[in-house]
N, C-alpha and C. Protein backbone atom coordinates (compact mmCIF):
# COMPACT_ATOMS: atom_id res chain seq x y z
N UNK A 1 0.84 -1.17 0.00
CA UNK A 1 0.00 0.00 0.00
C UNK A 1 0.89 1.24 0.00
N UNK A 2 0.64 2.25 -0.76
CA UNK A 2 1.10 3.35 -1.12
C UNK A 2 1.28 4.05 0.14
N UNK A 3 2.52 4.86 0.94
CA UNK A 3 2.32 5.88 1.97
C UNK A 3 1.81 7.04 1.57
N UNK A 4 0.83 7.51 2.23
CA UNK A 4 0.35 9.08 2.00
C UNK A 4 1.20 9.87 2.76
N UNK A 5 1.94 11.12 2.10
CA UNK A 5 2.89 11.72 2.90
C UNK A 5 1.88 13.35 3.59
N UNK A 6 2.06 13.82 4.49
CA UNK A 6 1.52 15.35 4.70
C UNK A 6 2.47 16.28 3.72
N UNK A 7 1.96 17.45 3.75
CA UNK A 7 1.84 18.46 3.10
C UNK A 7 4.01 18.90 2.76
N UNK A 8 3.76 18.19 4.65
CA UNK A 8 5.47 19.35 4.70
C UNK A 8 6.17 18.40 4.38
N UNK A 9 6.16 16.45 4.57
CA UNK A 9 7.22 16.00 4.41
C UNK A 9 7.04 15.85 2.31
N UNK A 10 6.09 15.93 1.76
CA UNK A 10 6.50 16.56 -0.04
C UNK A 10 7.08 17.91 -0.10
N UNK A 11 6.80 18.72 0.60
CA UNK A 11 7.76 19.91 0.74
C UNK A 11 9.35 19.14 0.82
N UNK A 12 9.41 18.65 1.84
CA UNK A 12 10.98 18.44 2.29
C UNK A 12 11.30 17.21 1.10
N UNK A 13 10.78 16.65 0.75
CA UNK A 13 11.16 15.68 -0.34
C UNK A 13 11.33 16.21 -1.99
N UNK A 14 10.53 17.54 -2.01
CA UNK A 14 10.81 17.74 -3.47
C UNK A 14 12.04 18.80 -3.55
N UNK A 15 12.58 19.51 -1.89
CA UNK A 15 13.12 20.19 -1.59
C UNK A 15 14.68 20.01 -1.97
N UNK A 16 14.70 18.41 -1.48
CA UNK A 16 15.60 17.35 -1.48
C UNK A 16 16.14 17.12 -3.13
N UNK A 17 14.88 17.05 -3.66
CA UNK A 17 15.06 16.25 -4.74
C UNK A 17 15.69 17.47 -5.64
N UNK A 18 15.50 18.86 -5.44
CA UNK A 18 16.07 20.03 -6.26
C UNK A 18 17.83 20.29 -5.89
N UNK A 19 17.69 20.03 -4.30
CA UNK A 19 19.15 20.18 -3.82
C UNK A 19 19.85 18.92 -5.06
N UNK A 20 19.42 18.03 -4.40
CA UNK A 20 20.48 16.66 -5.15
C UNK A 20 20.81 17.29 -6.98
N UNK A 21 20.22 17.52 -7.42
CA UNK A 21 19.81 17.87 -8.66
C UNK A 21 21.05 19.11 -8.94
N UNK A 22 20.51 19.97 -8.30
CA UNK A 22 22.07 21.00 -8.25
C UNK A 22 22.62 20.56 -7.99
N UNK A 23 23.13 20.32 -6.80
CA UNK A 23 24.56 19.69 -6.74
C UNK A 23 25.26 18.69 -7.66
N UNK A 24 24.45 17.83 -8.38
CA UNK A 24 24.53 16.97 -9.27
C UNK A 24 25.08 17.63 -10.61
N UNK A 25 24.68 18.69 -11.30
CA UNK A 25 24.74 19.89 -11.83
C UNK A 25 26.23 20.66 -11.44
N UNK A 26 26.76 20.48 -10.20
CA UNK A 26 27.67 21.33 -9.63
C UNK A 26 27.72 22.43 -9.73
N UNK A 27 26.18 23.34 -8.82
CA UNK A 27 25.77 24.87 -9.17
C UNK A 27 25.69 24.71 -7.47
N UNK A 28 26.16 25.70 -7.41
CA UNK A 28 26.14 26.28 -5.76
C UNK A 28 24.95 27.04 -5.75
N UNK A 29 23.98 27.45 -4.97
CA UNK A 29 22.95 27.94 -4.63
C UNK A 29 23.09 30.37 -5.15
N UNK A 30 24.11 30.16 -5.16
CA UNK A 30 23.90 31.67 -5.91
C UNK A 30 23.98 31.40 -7.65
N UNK A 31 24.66 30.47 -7.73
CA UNK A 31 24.81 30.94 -9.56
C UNK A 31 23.73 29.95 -10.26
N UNK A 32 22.63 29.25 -9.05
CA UNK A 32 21.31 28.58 -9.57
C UNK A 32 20.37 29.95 -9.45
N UNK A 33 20.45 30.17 -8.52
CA UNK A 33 19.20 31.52 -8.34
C UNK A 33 19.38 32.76 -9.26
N UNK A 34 20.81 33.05 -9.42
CA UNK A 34 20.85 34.30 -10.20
C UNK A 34 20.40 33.22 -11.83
N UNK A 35 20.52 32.06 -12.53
CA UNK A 35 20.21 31.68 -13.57
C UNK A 35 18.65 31.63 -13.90
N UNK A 36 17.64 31.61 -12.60
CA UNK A 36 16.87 31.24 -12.54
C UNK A 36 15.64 32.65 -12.34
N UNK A 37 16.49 33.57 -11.80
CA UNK A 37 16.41 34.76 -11.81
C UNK A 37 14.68 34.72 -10.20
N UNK A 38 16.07 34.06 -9.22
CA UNK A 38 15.10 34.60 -7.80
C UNK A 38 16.19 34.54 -7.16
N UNK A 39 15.22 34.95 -5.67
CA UNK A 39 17.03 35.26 -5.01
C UNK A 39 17.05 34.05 -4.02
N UNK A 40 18.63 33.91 -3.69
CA UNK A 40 19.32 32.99 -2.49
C UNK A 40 18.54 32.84 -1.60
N UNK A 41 17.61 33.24 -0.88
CA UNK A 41 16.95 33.18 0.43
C UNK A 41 15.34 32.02 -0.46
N UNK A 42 15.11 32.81 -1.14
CA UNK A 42 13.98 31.54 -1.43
C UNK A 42 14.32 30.08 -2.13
N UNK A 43 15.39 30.15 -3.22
CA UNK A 43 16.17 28.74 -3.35
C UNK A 43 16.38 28.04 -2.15
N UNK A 44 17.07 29.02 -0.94
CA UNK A 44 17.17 28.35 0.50
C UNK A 44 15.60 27.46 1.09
N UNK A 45 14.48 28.42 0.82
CA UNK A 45 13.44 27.85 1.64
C UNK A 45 12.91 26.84 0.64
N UNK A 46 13.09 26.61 -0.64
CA UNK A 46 12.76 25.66 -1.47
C UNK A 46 13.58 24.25 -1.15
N UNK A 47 14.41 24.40 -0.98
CA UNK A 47 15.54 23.31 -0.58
C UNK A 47 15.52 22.55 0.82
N UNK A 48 15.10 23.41 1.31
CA UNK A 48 15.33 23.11 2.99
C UNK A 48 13.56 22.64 3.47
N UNK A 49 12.85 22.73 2.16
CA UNK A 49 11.18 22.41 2.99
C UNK A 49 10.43 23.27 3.20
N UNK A 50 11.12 24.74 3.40
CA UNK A 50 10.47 25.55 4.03
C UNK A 50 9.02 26.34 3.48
N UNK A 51 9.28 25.95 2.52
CA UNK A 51 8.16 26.24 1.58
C UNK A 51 8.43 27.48 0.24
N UNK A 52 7.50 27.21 -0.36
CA UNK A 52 8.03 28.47 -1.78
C UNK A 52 7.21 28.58 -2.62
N UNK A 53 6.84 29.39 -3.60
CA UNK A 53 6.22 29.70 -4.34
C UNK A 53 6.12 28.99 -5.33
N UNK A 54 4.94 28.86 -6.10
CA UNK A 54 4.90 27.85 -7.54
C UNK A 54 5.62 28.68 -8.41
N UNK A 55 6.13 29.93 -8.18
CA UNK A 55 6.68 30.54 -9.31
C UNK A 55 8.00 30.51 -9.26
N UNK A 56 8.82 30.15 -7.51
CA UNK A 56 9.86 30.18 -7.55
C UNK A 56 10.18 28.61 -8.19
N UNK A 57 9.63 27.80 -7.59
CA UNK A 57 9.74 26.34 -7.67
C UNK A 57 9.79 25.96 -9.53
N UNK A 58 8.87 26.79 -10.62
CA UNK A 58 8.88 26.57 -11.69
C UNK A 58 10.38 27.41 -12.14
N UNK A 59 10.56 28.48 -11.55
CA UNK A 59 12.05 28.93 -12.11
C UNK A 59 12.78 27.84 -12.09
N UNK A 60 13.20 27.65 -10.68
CA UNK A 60 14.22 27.09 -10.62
C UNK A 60 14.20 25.30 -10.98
N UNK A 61 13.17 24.75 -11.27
CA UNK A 61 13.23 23.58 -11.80
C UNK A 61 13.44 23.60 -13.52
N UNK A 62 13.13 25.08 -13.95
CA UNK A 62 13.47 25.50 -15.56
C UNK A 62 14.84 25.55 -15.77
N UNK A 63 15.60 26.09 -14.86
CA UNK A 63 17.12 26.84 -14.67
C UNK A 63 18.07 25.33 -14.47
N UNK A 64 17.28 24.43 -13.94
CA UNK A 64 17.81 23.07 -13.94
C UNK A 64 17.78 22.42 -15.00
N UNK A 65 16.93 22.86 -15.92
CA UNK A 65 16.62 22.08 -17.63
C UNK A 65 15.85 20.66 -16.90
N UNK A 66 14.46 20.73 -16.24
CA UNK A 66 14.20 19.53 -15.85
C UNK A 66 12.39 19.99 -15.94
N UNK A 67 12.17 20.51 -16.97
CA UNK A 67 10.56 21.10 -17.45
C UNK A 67 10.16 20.19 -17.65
N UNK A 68 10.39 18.43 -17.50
CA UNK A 68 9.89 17.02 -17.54
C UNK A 68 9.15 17.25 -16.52
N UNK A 69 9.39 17.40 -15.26
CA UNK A 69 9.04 17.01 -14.35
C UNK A 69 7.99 17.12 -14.06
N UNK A 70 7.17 18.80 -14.74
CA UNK A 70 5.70 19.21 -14.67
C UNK A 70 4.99 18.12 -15.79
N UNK A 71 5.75 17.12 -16.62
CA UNK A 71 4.62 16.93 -17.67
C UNK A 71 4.25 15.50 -16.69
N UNK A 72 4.81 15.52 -15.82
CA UNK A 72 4.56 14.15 -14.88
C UNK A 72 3.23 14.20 -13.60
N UNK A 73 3.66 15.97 -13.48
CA UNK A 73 2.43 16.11 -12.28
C UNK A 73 1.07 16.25 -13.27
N UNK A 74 0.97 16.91 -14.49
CA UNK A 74 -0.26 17.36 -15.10
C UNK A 74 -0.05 16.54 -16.44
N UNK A 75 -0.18 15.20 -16.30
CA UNK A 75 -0.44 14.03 -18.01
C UNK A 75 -1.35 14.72 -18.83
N UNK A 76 -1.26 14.69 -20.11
CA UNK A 76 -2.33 14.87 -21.20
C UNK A 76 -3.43 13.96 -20.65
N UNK A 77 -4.60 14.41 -20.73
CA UNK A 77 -6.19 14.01 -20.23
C UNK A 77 -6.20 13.08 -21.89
N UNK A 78 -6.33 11.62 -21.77
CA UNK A 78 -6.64 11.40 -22.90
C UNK A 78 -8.08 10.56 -22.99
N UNK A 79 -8.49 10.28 -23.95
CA UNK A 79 -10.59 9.83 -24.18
C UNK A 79 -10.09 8.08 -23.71
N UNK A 80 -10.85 7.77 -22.76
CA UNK A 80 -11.14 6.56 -22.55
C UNK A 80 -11.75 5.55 -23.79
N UNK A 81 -10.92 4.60 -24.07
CA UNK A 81 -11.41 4.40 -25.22
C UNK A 81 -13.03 3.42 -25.21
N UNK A 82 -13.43 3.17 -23.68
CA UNK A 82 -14.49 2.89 -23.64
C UNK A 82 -15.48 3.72 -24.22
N UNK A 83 -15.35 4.97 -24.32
CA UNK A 83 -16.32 5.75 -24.48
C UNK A 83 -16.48 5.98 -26.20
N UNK A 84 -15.10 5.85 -26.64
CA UNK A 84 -15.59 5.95 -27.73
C UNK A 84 -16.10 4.76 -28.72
N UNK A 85 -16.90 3.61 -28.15
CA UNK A 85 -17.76 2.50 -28.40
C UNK A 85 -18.97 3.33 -28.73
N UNK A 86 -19.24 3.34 -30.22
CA UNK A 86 -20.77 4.18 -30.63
C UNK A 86 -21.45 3.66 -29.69
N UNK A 87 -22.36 4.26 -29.28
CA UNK A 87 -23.91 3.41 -28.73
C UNK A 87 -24.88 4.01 -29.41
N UNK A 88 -26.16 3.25 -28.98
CA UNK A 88 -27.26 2.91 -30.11
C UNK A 88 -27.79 4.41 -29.27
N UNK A 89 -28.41 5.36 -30.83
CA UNK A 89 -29.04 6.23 -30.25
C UNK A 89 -30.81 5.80 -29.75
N UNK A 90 -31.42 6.50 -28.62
CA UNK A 90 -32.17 6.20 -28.07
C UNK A 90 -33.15 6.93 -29.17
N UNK A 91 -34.00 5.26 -29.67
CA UNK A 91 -35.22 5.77 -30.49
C UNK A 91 -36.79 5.98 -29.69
N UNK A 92 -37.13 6.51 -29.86
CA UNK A 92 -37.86 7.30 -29.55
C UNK A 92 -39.59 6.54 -30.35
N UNK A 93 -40.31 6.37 -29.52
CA UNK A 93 -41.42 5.98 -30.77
C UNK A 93 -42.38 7.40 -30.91
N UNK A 94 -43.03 7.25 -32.30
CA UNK A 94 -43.93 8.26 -32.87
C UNK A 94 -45.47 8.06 -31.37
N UNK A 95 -45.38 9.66 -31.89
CA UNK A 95 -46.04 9.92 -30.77
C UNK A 95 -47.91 9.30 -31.00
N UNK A 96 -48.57 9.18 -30.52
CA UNK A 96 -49.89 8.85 -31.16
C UNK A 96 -50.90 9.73 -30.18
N UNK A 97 -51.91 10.20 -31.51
CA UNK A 97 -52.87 11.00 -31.47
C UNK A 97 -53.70 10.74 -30.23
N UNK A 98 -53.97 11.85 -29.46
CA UNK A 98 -54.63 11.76 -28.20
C UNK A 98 -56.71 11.67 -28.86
N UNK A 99 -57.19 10.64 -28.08
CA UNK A 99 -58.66 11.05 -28.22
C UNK A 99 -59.31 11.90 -28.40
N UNK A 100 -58.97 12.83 -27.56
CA UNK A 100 -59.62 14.61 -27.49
C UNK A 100 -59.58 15.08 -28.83
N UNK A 101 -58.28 15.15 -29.00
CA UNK A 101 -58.10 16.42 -30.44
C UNK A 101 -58.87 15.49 -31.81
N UNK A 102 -59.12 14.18 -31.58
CA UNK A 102 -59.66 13.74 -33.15
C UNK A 102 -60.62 14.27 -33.48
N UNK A 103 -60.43 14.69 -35.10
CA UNK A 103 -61.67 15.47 -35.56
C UNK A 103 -62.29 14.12 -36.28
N UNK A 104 -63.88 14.17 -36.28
CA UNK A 104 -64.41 13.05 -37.30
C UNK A 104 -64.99 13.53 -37.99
């Protein structure tokens, strides 16, 4: 069974996963932020868990060349191919003349 994590330990895990990534990269935390164009103190709170903005978090995962990563959280929505099985349109029968209105 899958663990459900809270809010802060995906904070601290995707935090993680950006540090490793730079460093991997061999970018020290000023010449990622100035590439990425935010400053040292929020790369810091992105890294460390502390939390951050979707705008800092999309810089600096751009500045990493790693714009994969969003096509993983948001997949193309694609048509179930159940659905596209024609089905029979619903016929309808002809309506028939009420007693009242017959003229004789």
């Amino acid at each position: 069974m899958d663990r459900i994590y809270k809010s802060e330990e995906l904070e601290a895990k995707l935090g993680e996963g950006v540090r490793a990534l730079r460093l991997q990269k061999n970018l020290d935390q000023i010449s990622l932020s100035k590439r990425a164009g935010v400053s040292v103190t929020a790369l810091k709170h992105l890294e460390s868990g502390e939390g951050a903005t979707i705008k800092t978090l999309v810089k600096i995962v751009r500045a990493l060349g790693r714009d994969d990563w969003f096509l993983m959280l948001a997949p193309e929505i694609s048509i179930n191919p159940l659905y596209m099985v024609k089905t029979k349109e619903r016929q309808r029968a002809s309506r028939r003349p009420s007693g009242k209105n017959k003229k004789t």
